[in-house]
PDB file of N, CA and C in Angstrom:
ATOM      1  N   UNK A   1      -7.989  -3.428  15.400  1.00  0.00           N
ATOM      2  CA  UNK A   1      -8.384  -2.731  14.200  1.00  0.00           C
ATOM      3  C   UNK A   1      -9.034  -3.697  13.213  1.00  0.00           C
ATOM      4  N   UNK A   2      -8.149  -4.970  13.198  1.00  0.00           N
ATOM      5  CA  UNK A   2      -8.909  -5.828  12.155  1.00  0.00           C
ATOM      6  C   UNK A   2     -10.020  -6.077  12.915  1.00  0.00           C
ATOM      7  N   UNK A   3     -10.535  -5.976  13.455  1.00  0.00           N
ATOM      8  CA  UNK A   3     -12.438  -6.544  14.894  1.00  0.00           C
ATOM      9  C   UNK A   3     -13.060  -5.585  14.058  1.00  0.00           C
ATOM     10  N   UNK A   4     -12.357  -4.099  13.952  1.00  0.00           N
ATOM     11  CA  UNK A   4     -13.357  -2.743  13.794  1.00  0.00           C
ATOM     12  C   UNK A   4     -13.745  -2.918  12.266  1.00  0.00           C
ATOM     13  N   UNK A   5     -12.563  -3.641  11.607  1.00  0.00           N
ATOM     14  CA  UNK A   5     -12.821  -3.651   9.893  1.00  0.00           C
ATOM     15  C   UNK A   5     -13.607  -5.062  10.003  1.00  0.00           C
ATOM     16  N   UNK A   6     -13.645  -6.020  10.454  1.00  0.00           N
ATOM     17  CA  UNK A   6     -14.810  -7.157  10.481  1.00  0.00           C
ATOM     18  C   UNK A   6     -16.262  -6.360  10.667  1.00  0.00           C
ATOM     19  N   UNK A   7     -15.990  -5.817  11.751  1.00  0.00           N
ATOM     20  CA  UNK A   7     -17.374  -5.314  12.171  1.00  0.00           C
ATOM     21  C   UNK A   7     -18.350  -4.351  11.526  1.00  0.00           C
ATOM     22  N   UNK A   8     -17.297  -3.396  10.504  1.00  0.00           N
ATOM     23  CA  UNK A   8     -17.824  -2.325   9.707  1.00  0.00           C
ATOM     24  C   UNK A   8     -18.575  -3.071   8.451  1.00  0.00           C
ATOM     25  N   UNK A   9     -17.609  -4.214   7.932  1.00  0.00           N
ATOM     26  CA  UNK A   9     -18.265  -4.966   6.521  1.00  0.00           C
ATOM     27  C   UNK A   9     -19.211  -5.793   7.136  1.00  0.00           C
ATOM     28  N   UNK A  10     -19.146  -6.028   8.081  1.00  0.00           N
ATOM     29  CA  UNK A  10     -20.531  -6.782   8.603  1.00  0.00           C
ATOM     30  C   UNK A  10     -22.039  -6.247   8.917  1.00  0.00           C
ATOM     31  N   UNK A  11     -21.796  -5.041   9.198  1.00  0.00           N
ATOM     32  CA  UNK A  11     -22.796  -4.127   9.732  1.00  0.00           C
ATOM     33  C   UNK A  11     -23.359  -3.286   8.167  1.00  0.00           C
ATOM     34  N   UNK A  12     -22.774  -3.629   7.221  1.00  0.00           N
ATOM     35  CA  UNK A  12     -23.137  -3.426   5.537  1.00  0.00           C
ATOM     36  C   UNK A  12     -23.436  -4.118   4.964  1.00  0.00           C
ATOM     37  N   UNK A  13     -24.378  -4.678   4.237  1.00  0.00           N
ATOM     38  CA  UNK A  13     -24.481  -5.957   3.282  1.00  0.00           C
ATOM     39  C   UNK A  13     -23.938  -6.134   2.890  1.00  0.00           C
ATOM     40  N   UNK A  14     -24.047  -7.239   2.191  1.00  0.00           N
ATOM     41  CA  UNK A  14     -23.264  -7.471   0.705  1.00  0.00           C
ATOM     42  C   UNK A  14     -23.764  -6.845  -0.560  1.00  0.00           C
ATOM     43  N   UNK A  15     -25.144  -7.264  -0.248  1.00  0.00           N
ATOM     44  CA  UNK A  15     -26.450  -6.699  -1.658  1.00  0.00           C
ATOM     45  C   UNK A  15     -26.006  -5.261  -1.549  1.00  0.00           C
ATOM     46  N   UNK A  16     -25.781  -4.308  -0.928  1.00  0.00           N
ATOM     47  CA  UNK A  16     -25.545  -2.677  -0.885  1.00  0.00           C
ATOM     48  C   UNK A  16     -24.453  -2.357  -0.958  1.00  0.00           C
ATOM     49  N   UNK A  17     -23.163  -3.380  -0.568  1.00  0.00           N
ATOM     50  CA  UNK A  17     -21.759  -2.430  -1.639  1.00  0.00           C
ATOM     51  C   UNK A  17     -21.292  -3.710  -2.334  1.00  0.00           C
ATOM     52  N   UNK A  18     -20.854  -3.515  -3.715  1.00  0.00           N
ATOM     53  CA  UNK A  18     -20.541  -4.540  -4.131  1.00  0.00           C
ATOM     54  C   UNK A  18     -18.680  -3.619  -4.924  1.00  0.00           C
ATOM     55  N   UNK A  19     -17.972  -4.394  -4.835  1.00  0.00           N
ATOM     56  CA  UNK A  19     -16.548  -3.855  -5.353  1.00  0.00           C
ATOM     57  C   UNK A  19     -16.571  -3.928  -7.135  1.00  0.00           C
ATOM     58  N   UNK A  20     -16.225  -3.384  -7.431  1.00  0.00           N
ATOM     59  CA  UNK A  20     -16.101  -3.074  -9.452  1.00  0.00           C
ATOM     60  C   UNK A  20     -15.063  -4.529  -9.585  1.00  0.00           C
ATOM     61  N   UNK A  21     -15.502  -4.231 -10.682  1.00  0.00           N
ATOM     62  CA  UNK A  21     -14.440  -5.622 -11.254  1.00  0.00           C
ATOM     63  C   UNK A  21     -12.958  -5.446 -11.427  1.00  0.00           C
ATOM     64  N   UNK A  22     -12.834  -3.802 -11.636  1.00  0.00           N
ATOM     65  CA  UNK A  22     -11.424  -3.555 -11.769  1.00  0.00           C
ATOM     66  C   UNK A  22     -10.529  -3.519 -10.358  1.00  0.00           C
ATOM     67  N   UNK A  23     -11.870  -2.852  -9.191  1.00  0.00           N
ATOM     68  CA  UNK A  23     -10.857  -3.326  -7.940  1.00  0.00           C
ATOM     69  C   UNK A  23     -10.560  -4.822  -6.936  1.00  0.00           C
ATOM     70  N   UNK A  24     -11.349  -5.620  -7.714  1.00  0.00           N
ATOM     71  CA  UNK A  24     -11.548  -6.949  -7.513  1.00  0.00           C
ATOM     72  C   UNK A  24     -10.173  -7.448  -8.362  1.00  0.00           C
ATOM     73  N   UNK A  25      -9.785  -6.998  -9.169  1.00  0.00           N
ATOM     74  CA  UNK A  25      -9.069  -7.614 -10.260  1.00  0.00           C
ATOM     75  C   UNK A  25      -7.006  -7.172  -9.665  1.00  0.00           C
ATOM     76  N   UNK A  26      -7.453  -5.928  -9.182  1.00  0.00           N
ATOM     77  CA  UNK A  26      -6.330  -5.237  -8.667  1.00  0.00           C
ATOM     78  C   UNK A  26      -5.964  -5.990  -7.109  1.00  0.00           C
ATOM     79  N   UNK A  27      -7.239  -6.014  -6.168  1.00  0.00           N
ATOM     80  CA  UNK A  27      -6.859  -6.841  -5.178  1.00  0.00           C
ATOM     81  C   UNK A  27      -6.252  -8.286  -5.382  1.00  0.00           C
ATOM     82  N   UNK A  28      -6.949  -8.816  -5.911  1.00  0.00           N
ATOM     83  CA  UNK A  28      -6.157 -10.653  -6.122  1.00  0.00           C
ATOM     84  C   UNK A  28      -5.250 -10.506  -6.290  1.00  0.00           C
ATOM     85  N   UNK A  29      -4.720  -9.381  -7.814  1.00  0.00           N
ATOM     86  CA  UNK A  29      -3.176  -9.219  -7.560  1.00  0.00           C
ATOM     87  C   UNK A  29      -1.921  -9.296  -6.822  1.00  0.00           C
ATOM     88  N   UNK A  30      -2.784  -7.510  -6.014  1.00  0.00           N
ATOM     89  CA  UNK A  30      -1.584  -7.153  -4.848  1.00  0.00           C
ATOM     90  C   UNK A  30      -1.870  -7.936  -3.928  1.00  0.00           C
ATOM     91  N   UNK A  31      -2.825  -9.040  -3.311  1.00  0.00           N
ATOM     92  CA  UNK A  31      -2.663 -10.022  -2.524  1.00  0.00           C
ATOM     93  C   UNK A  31      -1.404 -10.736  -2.792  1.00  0.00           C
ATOM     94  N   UNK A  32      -0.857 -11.017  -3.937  1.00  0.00           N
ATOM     95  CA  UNK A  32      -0.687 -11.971  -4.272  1.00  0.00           C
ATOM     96  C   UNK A  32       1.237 -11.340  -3.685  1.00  0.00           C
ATOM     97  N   UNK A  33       1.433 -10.430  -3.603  1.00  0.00           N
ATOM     98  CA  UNK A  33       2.681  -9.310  -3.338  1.00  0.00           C
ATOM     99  C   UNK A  33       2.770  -9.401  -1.915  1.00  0.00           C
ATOM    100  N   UNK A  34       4.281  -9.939  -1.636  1.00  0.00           N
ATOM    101  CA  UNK A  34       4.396 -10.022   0.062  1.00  0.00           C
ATOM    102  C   UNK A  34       4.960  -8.994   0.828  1.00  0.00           C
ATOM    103  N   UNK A  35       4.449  -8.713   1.784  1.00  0.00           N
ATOM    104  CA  UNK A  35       4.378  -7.504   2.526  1.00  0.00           C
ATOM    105  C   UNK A  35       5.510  -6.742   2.298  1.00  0.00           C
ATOM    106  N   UNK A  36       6.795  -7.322   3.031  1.00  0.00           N
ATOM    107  CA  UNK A  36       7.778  -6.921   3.153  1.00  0.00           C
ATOM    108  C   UNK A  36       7.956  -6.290   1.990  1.00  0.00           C
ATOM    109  N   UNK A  37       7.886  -6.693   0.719  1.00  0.00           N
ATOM    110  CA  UNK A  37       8.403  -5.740  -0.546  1.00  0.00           C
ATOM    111  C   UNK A  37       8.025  -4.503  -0.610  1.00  0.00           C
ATOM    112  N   UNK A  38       6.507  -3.987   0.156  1.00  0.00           N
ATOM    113  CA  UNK A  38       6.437  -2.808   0.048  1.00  0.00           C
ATOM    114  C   UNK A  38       7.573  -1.816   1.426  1.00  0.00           C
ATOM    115  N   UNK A  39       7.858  -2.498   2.428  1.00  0.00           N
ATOM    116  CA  UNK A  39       8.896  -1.968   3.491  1.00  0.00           C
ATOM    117  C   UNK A  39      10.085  -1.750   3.066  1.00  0.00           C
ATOM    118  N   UNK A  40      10.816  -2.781   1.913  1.00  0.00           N
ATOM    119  CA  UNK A  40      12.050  -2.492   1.231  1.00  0.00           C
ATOM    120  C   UNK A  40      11.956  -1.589   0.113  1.00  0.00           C
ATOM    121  N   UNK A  41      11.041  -1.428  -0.497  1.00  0.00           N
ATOM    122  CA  UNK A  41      10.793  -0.480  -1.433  1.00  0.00           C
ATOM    123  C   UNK A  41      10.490   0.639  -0.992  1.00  0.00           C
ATOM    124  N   UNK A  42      10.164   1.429   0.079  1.00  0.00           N
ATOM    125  CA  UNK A  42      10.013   2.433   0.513  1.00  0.00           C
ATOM    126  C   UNK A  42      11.452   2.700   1.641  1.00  0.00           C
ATOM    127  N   UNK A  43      11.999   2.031   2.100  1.00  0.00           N
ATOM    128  CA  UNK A  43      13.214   2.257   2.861  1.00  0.00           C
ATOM    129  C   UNK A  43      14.655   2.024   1.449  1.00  0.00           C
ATOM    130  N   UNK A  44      14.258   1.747   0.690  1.00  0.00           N
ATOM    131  CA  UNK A  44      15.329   1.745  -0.620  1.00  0.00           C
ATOM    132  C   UNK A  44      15.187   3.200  -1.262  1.00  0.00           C
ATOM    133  N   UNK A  45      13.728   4.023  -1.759  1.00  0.00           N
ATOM    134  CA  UNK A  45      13.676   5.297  -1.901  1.00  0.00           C
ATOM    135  C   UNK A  45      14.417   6.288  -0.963  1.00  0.00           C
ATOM    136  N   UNK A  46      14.302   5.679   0.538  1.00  0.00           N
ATOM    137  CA  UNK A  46      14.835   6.606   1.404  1.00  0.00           C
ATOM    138  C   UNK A  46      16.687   6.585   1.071  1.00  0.00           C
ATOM    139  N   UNK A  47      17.320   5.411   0.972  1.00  0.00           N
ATOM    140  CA  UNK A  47      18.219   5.463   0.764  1.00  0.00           C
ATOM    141  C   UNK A  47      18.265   6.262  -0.276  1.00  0.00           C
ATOM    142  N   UNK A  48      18.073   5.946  -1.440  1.00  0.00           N
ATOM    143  CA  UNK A  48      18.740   6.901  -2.541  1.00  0.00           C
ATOM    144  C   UNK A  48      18.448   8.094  -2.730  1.00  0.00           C
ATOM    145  N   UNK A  49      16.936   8.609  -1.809  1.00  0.00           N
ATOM    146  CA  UNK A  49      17.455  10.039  -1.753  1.00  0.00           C
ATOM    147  C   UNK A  49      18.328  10.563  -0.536  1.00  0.00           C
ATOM    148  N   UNK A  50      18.720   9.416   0.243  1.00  0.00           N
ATOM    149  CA  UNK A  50      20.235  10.073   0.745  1.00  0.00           C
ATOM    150  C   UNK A  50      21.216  10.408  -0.121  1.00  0.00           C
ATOM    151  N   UNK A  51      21.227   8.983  -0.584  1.00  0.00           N
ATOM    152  CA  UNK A  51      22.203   9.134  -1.922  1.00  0.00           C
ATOM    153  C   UNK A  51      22.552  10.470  -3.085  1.00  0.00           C
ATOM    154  N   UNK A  52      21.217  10.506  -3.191  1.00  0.00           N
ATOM    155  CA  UNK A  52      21.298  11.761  -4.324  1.00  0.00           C
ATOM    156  C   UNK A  52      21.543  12.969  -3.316  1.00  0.00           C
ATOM    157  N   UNK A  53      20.950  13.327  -1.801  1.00  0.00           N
ATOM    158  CA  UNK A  53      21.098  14.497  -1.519  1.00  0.00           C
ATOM    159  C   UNK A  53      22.711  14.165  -1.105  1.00  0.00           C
ATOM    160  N   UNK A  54      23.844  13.383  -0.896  1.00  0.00           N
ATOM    161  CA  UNK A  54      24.920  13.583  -0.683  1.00  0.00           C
ATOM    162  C   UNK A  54      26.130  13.944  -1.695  1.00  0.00           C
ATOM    163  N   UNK A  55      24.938  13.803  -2.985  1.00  0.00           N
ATOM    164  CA  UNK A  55      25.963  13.567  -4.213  1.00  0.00           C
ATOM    165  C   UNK A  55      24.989  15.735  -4.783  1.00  0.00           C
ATOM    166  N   UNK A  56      24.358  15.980  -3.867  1.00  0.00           N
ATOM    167  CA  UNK A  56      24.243  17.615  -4.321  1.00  0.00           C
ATOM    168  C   UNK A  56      23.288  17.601  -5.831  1.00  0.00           C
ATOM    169  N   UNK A  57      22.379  16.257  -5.902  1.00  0.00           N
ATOM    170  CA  UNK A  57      21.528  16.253  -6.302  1.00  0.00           C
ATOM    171  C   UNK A  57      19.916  16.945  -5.537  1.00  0.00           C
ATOM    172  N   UNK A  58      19.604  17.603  -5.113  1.00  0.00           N
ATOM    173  CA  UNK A  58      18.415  18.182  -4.175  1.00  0.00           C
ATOM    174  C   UNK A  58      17.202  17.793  -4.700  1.00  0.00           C
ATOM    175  N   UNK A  59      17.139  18.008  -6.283  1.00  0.00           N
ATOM    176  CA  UNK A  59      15.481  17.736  -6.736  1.00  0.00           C
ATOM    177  C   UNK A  59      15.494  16.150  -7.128  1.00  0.00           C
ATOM    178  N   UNK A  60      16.631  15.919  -7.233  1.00  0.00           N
ATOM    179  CA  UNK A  60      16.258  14.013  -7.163  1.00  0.00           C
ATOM    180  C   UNK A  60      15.993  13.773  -6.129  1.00  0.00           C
ATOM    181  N   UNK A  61      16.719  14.024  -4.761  1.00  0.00           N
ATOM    182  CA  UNK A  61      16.606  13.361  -3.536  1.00  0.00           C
ATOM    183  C   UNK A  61      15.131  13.652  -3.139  1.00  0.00           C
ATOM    184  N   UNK A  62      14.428  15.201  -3.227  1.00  0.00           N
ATOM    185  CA  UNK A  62      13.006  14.971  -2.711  1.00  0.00           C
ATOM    186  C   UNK A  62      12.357  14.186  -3.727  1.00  0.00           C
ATOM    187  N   UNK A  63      12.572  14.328  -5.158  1.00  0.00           N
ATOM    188  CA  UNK A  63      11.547  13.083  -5.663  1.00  0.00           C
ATOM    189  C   UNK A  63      11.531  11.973  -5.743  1.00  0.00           C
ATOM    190  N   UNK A  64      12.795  11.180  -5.217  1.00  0.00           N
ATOM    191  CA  UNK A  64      12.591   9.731  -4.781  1.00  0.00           C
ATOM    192  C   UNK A  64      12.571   9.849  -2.904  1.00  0.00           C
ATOM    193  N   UNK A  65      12.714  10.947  -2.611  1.00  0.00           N
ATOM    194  CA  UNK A  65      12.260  10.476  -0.992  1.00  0.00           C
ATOM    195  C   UNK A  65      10.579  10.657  -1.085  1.00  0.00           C
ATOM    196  N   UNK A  66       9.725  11.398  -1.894  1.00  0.00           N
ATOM    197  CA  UNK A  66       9.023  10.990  -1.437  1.00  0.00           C
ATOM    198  C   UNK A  66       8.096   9.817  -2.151  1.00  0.00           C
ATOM    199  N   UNK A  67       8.563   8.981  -2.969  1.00  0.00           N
ATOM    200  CA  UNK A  67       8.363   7.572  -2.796  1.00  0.00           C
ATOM    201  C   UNK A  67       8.018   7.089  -1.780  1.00  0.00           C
ATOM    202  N   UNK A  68       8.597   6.846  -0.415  1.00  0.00           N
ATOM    203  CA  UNK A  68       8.484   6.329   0.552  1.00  0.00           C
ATOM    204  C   UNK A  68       6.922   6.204   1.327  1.00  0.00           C
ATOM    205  N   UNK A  69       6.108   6.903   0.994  1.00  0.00           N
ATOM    206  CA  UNK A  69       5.024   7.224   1.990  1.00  0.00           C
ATOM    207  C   UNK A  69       4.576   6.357   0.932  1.00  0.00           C
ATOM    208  N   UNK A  70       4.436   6.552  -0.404  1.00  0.00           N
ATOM    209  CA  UNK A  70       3.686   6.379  -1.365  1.00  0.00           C
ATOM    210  C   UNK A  70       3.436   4.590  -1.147  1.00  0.00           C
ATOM    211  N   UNK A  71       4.826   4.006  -1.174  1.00  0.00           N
ATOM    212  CA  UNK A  71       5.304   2.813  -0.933  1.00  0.00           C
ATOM    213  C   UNK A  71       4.440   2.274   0.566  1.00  0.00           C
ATOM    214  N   UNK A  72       4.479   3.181   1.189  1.00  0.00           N
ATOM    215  CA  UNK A  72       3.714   2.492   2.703  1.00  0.00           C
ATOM    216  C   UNK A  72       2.352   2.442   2.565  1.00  0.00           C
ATOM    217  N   UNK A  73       2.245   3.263   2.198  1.00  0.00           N
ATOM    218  CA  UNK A  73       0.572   3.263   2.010  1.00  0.00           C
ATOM    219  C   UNK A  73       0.196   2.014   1.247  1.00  0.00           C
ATOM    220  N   UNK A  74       0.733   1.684   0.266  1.00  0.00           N
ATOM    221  CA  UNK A  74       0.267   0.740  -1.284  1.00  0.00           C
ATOM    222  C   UNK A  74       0.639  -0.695  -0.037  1.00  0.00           C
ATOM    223  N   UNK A  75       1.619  -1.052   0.915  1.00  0.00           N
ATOM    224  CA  UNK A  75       1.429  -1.841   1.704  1.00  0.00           C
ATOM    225  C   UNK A  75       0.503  -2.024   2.854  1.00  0.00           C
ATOM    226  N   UNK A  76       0.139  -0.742   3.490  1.00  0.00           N
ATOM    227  CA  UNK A  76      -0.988  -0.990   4.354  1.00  0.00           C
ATOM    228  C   UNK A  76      -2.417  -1.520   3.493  1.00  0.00           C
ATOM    229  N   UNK A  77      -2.200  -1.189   1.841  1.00  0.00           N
ATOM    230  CA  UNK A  77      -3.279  -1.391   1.192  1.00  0.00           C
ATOM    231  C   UNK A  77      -3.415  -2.736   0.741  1.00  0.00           C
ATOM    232  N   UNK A  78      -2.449  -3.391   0.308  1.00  0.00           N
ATOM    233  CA  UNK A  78      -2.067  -4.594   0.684  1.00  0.00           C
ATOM    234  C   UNK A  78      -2.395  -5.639   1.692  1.00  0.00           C
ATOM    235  N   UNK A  79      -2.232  -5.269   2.920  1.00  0.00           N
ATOM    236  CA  UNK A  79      -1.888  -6.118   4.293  1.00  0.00           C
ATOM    237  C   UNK A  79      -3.495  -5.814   4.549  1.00  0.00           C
ATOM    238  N   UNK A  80      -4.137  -4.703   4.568  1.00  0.00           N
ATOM    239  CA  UNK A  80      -5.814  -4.848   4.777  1.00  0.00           C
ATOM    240  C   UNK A  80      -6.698  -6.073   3.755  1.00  0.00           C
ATOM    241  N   UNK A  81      -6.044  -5.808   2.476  1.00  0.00           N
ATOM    242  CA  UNK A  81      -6.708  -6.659   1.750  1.00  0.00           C
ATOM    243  C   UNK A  81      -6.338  -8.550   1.745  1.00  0.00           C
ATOM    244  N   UNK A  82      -5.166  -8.061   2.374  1.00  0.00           N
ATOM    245  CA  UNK A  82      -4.850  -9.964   3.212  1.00  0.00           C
ATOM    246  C   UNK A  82      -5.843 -10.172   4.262  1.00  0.00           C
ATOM    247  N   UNK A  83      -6.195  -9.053   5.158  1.00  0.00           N
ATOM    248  CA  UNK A  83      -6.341  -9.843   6.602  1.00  0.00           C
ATOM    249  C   UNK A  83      -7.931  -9.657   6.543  1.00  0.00           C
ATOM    250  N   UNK A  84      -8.757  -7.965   5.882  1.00  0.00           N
ATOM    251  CA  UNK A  84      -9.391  -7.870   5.248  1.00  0.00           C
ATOM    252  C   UNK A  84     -10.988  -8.792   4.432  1.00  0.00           C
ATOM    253  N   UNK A  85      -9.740  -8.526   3.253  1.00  0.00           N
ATOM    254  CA  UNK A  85     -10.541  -9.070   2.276  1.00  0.00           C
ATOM    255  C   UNK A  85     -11.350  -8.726   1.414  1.00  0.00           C
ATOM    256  N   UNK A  86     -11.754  -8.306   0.392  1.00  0.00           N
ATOM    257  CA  UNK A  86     -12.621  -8.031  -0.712  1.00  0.00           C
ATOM    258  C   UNK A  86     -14.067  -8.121  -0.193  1.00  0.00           C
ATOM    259  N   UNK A  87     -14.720  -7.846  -0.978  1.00  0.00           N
ATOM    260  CA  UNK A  87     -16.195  -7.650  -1.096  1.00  0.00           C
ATOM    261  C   UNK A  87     -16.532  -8.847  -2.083  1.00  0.00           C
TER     262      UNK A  87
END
């Protein structure tokens, strides 16, 4: 997958997409954030909406379970922009 994402920014200029300053500014950041935190932070949501659905909380437990996806995603977004890389 990382070959197919080399190959896609390669087969695009540089001169024809260029990244905004604000998502340039946001990547260096979350580079800077190690992977794993987004895996514990999304398996920690899952816990506590166990938590809440055992304690007969229902509308807490779906709104911190679905944290979890939210959390994976913001790491795959992450881990592309490590291996990746910016514009």
């Amino acid at each position: 997958m990382v070959e197919m994402l080399r190959g896609f920014r390669s087969g695009v200029g540089a001169h024809q997409r260029k990244e905004g300053a604000l998502a340039r500014a946001i990547e260096e950041q979350t580079s800077k954030l190690p992977s794993d935190l987004f895996l514990w932070a999304a398996g920690g949501s899952i816990v506590g909406a166990l938590l809440f659905q055992m304690m007969g909380e229902e509308k807490k437990a779906n709104f911190v379970g679905q944290w979890a996806p939210t959390f994976l995603i913001l790491g795959l977004y992450n881990k592309l922009v490590k291996v990746a890389g910016s514009e």
